[in-house]
Structures are given as C-alpha cells and as structure tokens.
PDB file of N, CA and C in Angstrom:
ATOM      1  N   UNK A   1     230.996 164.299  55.761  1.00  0.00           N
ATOM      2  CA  UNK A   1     230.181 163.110  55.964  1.00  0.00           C
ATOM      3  C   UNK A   1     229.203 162.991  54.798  1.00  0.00           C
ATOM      4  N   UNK A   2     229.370 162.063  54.021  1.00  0.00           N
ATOM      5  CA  UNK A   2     228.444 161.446  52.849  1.00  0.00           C
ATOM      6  C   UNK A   2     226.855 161.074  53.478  1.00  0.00           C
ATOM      7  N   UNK A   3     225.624 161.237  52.893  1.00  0.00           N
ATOM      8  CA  UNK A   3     224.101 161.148  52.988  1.00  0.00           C
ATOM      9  C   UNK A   3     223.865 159.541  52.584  1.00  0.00           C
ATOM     10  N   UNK A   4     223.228 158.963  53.781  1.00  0.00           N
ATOM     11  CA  UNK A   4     222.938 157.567  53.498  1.00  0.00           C
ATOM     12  C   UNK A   4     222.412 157.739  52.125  1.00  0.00           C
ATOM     13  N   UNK A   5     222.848 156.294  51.555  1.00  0.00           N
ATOM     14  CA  UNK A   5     222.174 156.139  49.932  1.00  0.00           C
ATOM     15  C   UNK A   5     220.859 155.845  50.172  1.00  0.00           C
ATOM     16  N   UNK A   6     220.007 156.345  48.904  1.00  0.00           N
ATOM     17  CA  UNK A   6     218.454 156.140  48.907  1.00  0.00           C
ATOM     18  C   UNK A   6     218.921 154.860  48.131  1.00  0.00           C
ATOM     19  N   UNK A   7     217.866 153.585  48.698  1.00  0.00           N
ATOM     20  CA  UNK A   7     218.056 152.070  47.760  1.00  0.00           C
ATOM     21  C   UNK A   7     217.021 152.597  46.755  1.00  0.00           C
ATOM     22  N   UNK A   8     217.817 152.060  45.334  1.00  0.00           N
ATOM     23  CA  UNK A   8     216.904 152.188  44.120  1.00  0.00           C
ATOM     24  C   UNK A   8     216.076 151.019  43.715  1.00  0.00           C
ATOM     25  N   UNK A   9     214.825 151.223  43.574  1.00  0.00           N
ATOM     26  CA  UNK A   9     213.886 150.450  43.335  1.00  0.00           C
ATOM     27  C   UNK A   9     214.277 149.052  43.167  1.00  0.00           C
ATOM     28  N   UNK A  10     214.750 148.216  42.710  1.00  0.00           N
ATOM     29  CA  UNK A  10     215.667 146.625  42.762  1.00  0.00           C
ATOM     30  C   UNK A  10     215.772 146.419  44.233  1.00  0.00           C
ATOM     31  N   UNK A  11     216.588 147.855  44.881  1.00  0.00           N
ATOM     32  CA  UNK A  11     216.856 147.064  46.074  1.00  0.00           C
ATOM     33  C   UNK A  11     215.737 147.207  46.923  1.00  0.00           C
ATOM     34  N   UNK A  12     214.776 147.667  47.003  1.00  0.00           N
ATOM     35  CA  UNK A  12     213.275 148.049  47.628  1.00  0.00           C
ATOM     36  C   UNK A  12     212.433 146.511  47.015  1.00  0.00           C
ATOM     37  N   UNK A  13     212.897 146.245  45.575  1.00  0.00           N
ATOM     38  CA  UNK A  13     212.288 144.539  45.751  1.00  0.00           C
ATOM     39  C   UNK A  13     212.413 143.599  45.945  1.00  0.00           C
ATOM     40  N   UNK A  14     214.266 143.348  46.109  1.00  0.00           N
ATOM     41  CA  UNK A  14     215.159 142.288  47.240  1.00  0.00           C
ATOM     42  C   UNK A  14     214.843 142.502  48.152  1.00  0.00           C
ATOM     43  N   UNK A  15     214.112 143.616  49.107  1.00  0.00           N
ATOM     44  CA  UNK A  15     214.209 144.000  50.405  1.00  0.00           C
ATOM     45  C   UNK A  15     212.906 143.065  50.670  1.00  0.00           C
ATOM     46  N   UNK A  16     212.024 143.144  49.900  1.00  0.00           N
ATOM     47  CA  UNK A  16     210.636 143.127  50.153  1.00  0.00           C
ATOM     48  C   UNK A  16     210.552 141.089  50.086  1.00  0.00           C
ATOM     49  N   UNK A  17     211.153 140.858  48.940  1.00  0.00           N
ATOM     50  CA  UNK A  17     211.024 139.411  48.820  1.00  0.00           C
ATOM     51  C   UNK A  17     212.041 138.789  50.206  1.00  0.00           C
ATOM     52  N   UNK A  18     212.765 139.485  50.555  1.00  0.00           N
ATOM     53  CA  UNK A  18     213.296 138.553  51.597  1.00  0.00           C
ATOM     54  C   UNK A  18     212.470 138.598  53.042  1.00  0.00           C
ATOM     55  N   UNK A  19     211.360 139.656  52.593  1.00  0.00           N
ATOM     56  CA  UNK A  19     210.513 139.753  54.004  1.00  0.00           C
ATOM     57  C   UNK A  19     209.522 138.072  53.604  1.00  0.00           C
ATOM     58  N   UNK A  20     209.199 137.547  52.411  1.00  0.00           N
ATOM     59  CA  UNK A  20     208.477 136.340  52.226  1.00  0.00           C
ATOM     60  C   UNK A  20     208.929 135.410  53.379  1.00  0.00           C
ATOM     61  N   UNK A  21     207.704 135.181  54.109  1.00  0.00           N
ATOM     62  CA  UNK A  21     208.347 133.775  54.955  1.00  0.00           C
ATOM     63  C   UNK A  21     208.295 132.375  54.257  1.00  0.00           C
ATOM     64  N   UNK A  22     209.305 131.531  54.537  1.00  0.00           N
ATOM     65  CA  UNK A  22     209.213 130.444  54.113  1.00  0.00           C
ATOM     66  C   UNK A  22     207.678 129.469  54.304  1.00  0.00           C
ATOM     67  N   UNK A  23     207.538 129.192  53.087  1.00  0.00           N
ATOM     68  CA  UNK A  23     206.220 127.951  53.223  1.00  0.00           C
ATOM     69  C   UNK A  23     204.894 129.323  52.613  1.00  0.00           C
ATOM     70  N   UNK A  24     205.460 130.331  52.083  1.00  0.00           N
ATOM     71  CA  UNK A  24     204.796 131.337  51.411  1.00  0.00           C
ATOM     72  C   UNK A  24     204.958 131.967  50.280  1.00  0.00           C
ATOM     73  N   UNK A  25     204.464 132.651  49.635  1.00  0.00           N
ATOM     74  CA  UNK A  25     204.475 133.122  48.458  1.00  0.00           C
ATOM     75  C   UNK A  25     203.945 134.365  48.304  1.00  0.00           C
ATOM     76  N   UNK A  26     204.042 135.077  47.377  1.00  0.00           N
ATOM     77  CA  UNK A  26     203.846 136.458  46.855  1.00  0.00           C
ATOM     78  C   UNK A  26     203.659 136.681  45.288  1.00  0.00           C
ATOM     79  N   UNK A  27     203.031 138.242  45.264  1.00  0.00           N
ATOM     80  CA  UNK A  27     203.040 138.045  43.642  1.00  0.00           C
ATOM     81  C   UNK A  27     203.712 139.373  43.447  1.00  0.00           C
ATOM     82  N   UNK A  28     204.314 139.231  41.667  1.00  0.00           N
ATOM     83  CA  UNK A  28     204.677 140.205  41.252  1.00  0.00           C
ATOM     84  C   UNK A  28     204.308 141.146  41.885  1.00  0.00           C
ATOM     85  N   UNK A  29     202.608 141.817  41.282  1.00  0.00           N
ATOM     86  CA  UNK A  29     201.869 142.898  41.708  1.00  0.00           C
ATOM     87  C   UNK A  29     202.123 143.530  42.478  1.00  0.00           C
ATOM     88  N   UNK A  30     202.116 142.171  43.869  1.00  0.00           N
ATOM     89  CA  UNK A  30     201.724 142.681  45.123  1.00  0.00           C
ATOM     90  C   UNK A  30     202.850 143.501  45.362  1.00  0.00           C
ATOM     91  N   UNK A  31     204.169 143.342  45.264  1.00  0.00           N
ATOM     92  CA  UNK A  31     205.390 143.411  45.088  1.00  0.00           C
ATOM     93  C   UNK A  31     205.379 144.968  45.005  1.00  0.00           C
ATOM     94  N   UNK A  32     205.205 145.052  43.736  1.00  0.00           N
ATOM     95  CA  UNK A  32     204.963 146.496  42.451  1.00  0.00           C
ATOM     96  C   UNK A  32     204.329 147.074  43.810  1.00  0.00           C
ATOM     97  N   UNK A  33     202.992 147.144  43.846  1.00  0.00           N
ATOM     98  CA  UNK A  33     202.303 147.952  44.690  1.00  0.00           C
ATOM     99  C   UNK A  33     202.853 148.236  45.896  1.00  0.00           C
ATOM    100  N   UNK A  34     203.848 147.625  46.602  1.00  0.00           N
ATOM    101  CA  UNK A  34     204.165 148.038  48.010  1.00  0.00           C
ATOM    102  C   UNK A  34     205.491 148.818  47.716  1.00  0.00           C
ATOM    103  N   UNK A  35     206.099 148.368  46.939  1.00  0.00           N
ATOM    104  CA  UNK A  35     207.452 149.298  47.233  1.00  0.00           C
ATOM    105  C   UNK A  35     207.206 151.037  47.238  1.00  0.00           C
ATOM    106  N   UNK A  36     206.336 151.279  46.829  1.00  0.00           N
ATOM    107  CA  UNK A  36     206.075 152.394  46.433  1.00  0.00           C
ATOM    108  C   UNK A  36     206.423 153.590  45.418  1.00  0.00           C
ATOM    109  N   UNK A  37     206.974 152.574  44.682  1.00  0.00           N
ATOM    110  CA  UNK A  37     207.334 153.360  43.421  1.00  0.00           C
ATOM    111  C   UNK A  37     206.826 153.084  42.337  1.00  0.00           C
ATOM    112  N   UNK A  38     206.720 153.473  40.942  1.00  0.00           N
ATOM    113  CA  UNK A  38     206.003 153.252  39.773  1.00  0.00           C
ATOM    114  C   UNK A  38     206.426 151.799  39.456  1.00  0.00           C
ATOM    115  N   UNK A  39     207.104 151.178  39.660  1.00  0.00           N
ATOM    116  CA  UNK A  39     207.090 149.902  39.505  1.00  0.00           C
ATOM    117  C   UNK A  39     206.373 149.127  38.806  1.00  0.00           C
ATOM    118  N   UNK A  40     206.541 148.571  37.971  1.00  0.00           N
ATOM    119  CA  UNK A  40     205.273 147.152  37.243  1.00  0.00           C
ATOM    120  C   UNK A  40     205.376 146.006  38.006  1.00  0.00           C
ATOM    121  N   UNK A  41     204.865 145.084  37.678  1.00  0.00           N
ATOM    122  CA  UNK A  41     204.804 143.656  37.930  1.00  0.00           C
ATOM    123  C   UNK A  41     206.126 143.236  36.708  1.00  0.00           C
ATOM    124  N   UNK A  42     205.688 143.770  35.716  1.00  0.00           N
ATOM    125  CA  UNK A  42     206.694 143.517  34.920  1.00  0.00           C
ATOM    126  C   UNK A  42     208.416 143.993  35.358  1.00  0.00           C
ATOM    127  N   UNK A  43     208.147 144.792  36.100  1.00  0.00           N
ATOM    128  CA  UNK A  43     209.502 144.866  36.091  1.00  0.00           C
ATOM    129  C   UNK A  43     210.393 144.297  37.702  1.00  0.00           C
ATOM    130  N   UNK A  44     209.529 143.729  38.141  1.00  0.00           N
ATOM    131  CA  UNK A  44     209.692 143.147  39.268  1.00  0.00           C
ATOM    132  C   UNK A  44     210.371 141.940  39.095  1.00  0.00           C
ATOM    133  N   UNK A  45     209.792 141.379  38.095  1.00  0.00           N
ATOM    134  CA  UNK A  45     210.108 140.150  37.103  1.00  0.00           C
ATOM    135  C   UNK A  45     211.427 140.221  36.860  1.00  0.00           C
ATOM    136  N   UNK A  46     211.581 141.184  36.019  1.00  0.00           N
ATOM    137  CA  UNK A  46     213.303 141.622  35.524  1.00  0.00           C
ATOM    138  C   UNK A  46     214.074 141.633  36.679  1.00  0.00           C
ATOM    139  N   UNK A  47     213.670 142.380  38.036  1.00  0.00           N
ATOM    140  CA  UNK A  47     214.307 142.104  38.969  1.00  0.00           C
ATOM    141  C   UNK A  47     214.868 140.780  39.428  1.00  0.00           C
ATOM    142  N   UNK A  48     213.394 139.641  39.858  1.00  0.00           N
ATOM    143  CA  UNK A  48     213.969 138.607  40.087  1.00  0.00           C
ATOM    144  C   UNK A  48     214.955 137.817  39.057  1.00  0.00           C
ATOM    145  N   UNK A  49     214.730 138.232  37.691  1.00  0.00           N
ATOM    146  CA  UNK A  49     215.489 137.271  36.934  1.00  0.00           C
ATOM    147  C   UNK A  49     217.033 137.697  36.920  1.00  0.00           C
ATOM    148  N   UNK A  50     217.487 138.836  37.883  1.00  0.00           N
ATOM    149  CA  UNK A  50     218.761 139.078  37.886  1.00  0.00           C
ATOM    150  C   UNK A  50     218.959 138.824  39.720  1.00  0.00           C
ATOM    151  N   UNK A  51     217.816 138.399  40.203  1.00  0.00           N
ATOM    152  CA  UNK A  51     218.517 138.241  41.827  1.00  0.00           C
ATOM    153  C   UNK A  51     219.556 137.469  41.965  1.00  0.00           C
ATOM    154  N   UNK A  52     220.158 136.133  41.166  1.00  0.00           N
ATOM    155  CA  UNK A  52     220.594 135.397  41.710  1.00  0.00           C
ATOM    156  C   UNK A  52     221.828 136.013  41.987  1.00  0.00           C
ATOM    157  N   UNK A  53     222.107 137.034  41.688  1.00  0.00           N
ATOM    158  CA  UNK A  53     223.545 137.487  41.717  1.00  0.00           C
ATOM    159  C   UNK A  53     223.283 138.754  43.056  1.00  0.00           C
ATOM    160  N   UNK A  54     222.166 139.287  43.807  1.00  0.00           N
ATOM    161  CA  UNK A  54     222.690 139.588  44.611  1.00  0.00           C
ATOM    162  C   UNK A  54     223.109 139.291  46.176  1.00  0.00           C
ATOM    163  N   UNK A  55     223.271 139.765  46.805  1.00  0.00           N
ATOM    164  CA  UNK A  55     223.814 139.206  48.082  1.00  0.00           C
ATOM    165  C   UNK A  55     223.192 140.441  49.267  1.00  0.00           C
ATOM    166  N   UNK A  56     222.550 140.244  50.499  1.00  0.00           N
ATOM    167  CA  UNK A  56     222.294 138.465  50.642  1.00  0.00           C
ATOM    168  C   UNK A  56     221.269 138.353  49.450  1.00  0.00           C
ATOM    169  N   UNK A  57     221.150 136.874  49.770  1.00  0.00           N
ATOM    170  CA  UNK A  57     220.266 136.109  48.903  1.00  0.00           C
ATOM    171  C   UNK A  57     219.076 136.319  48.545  1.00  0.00           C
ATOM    172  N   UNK A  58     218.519 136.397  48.127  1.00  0.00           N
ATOM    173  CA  UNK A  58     217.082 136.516  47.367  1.00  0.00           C
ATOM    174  C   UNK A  58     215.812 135.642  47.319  1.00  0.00           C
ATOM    175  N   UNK A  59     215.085 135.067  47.883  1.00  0.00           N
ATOM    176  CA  UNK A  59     214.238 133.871  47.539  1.00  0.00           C
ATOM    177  C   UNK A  59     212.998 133.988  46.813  1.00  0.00           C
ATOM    178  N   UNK A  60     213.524 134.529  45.635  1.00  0.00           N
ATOM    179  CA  UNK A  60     212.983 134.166  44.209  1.00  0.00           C
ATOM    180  C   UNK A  60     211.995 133.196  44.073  1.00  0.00           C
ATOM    181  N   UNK A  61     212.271 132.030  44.384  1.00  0.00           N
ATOM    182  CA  UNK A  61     211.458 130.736  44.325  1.00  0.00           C
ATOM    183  C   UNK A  61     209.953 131.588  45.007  1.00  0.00           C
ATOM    184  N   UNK A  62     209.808 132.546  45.512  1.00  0.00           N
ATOM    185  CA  UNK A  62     208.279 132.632  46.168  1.00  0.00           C
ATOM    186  C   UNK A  62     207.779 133.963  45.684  1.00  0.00           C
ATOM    187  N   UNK A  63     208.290 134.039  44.511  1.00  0.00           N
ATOM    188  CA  UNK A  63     207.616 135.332  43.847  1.00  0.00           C
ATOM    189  C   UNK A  63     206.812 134.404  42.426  1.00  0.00           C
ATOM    190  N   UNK A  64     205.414 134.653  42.423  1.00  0.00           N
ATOM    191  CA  UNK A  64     204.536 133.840  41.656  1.00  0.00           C
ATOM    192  C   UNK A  64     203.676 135.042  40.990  1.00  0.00           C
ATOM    193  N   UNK A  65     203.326 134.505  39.691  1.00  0.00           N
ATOM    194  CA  UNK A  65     202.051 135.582  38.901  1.00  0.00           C
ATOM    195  C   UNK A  65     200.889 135.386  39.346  1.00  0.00           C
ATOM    196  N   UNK A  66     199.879 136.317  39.731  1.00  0.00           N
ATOM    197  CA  UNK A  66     198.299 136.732  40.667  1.00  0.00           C
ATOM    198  C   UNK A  66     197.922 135.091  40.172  1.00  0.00           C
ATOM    199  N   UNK A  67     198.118 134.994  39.587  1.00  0.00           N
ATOM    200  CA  UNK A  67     197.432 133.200  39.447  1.00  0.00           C
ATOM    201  C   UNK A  67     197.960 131.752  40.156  1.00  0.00           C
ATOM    202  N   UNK A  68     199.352 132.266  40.634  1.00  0.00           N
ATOM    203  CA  UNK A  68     199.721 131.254  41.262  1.00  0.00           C
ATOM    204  C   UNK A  68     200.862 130.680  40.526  1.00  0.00           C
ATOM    205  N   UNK A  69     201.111 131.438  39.080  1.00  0.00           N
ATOM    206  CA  UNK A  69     201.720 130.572  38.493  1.00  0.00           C
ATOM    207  C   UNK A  69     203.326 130.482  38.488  1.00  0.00           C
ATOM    208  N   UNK A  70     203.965 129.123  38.230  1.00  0.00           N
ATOM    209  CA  UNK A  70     205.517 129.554  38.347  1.00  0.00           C
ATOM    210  C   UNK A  70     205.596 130.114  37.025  1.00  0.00           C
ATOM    211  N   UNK A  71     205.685 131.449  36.766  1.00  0.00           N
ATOM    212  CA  UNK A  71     205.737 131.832  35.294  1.00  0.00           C
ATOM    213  C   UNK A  71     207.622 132.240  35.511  1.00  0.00           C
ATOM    214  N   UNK A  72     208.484 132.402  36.210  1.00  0.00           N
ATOM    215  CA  UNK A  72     209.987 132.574  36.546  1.00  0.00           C
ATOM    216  C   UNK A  72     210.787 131.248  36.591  1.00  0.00           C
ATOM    217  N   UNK A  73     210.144 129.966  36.723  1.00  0.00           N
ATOM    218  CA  UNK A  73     211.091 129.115  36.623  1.00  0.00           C
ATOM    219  C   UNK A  73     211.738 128.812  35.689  1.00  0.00           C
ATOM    220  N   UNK A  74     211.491 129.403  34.302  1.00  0.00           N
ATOM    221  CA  UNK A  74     212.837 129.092  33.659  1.00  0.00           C
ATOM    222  C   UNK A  74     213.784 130.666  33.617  1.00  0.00           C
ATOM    223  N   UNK A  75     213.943 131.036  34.711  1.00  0.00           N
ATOM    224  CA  UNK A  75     214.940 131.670  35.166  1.00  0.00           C
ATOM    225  C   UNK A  75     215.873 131.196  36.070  1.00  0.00           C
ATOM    226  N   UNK A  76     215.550 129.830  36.630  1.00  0.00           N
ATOM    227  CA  UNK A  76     216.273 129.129  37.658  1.00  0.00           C
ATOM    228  C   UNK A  76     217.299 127.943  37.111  1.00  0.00           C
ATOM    229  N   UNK A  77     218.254 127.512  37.479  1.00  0.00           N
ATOM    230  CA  UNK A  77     219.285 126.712  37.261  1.00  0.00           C
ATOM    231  C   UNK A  77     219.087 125.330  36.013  1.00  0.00           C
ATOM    232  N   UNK A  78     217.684 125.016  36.602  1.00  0.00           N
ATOM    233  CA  UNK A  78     216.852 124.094  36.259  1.00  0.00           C
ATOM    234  C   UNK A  78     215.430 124.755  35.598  1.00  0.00           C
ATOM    235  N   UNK A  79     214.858 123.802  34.701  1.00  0.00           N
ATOM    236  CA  UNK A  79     213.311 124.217  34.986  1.00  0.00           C
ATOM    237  C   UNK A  79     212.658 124.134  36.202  1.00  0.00           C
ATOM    238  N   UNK A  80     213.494 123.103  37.021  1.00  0.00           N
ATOM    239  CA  UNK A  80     212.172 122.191  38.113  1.00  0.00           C
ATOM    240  C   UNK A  80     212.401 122.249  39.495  1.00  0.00           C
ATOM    241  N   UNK A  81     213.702 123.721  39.333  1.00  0.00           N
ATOM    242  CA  UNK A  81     214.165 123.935  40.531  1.00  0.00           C
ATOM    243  C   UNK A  81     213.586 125.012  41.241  1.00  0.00           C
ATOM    244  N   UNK A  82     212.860 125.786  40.756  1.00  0.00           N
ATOM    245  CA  UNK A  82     211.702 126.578  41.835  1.00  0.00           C
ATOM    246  C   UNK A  82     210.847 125.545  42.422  1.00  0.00           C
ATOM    247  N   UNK A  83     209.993 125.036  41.746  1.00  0.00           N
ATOM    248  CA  UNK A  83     208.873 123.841  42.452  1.00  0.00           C
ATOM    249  C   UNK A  83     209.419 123.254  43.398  1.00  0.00           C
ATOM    250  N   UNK A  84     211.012 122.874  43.311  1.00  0.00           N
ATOM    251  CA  UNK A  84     211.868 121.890  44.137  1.00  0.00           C
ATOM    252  C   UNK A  84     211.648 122.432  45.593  1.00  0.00           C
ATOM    253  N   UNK A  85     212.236 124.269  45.331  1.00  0.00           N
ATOM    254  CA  UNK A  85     212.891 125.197  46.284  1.00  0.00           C
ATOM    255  C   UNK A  85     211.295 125.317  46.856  1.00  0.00           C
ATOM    256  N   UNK A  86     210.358 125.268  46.594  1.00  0.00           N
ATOM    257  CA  UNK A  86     208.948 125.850  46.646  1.00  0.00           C
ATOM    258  C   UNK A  86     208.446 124.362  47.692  1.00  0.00           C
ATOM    259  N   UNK A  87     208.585 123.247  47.053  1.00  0.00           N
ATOM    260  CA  UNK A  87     207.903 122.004  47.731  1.00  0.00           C
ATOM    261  C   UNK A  87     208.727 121.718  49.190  1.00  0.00           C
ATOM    262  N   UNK A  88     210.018 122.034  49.018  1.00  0.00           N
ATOM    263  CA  UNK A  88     211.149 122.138  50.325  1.00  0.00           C
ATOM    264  C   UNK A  88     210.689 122.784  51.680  1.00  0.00           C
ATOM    265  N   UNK A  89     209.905 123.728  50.714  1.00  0.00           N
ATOM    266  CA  UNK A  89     208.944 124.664  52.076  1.00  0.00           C
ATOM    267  C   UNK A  89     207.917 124.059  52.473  1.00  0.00           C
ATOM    268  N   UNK A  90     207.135 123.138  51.629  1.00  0.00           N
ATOM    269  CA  UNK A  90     205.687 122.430  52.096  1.00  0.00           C
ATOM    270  C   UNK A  90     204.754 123.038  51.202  1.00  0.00           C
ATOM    271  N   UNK A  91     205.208 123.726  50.217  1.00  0.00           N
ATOM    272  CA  UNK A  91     204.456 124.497  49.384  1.00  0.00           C
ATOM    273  C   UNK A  91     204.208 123.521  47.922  1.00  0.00           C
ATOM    274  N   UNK A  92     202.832 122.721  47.692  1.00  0.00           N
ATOM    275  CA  UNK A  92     202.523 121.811  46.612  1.00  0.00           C
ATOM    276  C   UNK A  92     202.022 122.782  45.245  1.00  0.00           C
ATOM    277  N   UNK A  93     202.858 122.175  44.182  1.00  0.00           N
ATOM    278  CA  UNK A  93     202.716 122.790  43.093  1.00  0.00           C
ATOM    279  C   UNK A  93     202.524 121.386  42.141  1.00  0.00           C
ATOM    280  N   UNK A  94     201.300 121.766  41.452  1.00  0.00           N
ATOM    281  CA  UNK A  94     201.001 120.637  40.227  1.00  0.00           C
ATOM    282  C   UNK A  94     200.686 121.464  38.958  1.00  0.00           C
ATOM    283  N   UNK A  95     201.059 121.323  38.023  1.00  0.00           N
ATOM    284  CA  UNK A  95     201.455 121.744  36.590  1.00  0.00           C
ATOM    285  C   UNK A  95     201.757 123.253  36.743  1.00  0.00           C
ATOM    286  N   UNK A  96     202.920 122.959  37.427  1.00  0.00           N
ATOM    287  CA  UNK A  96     203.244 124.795  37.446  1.00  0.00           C
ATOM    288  C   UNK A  96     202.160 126.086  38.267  1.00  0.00           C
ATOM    289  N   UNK A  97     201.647 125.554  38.962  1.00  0.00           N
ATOM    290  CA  UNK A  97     201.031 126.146  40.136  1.00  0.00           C
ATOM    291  C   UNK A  97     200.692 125.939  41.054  1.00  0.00           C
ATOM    292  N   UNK A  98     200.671 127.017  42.107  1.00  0.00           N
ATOM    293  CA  UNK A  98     200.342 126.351  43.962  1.00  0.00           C
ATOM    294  C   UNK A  98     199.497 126.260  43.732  1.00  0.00           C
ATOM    295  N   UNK A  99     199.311 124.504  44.852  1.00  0.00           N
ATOM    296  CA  UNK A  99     197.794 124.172  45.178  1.00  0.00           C
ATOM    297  C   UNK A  99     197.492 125.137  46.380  1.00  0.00           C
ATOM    298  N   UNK A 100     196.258 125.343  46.383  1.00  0.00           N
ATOM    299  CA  UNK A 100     195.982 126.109  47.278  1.00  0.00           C
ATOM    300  C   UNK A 100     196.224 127.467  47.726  1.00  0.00           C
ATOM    301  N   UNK A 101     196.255 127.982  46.383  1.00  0.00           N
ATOM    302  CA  UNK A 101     197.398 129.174  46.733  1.00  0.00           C
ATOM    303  C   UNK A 101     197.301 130.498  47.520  1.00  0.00           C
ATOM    304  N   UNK A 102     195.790 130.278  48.021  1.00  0.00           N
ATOM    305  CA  UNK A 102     195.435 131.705  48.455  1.00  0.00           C
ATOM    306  C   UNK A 102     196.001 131.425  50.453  1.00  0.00           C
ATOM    307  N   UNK A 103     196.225 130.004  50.461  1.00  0.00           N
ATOM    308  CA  UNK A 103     196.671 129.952  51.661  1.00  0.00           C
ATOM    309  C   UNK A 103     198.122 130.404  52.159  1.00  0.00           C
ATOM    310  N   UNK A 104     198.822 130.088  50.688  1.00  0.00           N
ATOM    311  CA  UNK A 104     200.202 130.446  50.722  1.00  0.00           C
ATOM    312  C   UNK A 104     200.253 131.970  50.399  1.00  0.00           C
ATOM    313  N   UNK A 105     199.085 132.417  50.195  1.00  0.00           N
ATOM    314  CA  UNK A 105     199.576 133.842  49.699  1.00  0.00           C
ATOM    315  C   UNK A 105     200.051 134.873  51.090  1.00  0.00           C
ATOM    316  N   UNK A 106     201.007 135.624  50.803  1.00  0.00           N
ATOM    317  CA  UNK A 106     201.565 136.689  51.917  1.00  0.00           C
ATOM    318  C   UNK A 106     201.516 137.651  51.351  1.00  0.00           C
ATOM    319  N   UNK A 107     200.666 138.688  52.161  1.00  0.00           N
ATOM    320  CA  UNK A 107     200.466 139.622  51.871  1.00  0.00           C
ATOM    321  C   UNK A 107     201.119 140.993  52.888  1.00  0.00           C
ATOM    322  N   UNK A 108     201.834 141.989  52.583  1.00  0.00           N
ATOM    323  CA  UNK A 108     203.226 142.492  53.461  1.00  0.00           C
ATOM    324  C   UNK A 108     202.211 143.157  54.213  1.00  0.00           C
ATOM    325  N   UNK A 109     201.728 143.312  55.532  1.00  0.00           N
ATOM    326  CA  UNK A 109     201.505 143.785  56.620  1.00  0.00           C
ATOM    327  C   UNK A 109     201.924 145.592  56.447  1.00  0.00           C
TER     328      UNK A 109
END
C-alpha cells in the first residue's frame, strides 16, 4: 500500500483559492502566509498564472495585490476578463481596482 501524497505547495494554493467565496477576494500575501510554507506572494502569482490549466478549476479572478489591484489580468484570456469574472460576482472595479475593497476582502478563517 502506497502513502497518501503530500500536495506540493501549488496545490496548497489551488486548494486555498478555491476556498474564496464568490463576490470576494484575497491577496497574494494572504495566500503566501496561510499555506504554510515559505511561499512568497510572488510566487503565488506564478501559481495563478499557470492555474488555468488545472482541474478542478481555479478562480483566479479573486486573487488581487494588498492594494486591491488587478495586477494578474493580463494573465487572463482577455485584459478585461478578470474585472468581467470579478463584476459577475457584484464585485466593482474602476481603473483596475476593487471599490471598496476591504469589504470584499476574505480573510481564511
């Protein structure tokens, strides 16, 4: 009998972004800091910019920089398709950042 696999850090930050509820958002950082591994913000980043390929799905669209900012949308199909995926939720973004963002912010329990 083979030892369940330990998920390597990527999958500890797909795990974590699919805990985001819709009509919310998150940041890199926050991200970094919970998985519990040495992790950056930066490399959380690298993560999302390769989610689209894993399965299940990923919702990318609600991972934002401590400022709110869409700094990942030109990792998406479109430029204007995070804001799209982001406003779909009820979540208002004007020049590339949530209004209001500390309301949308989720912070993992």
């Amino acid at each position: 009998m083979s030892e369940p696999k330990t998920p390597n850090w990527i999958e500890l930050v797909y795990e974590m972004v699919r805990k985001i509820p819709k009509g919310r958002v998150c940041t890199y950082g926050t991200i970094a800091d919970h998985i519990g591994v040495k992790a950056t913000s930066r490399m959380v980043g690298w993560a999302m910019n390769a989610s689209h390929r894993a399965k299940p799905r990923v919702p990318a669209h609600r991972v934002v920089n401590r400022n709110g900012l869409l700094t990942g949308k030109h990792h998406f199909e479109t430029p204007t398709l995070m804001q799209e995926l982001l406003e779909a939720e009820g979540v208002q973004v004007m020049d590339d950042k949530i209004v209001d963002f500390k309301k949308h912010l989720w912070q993992p329990g």
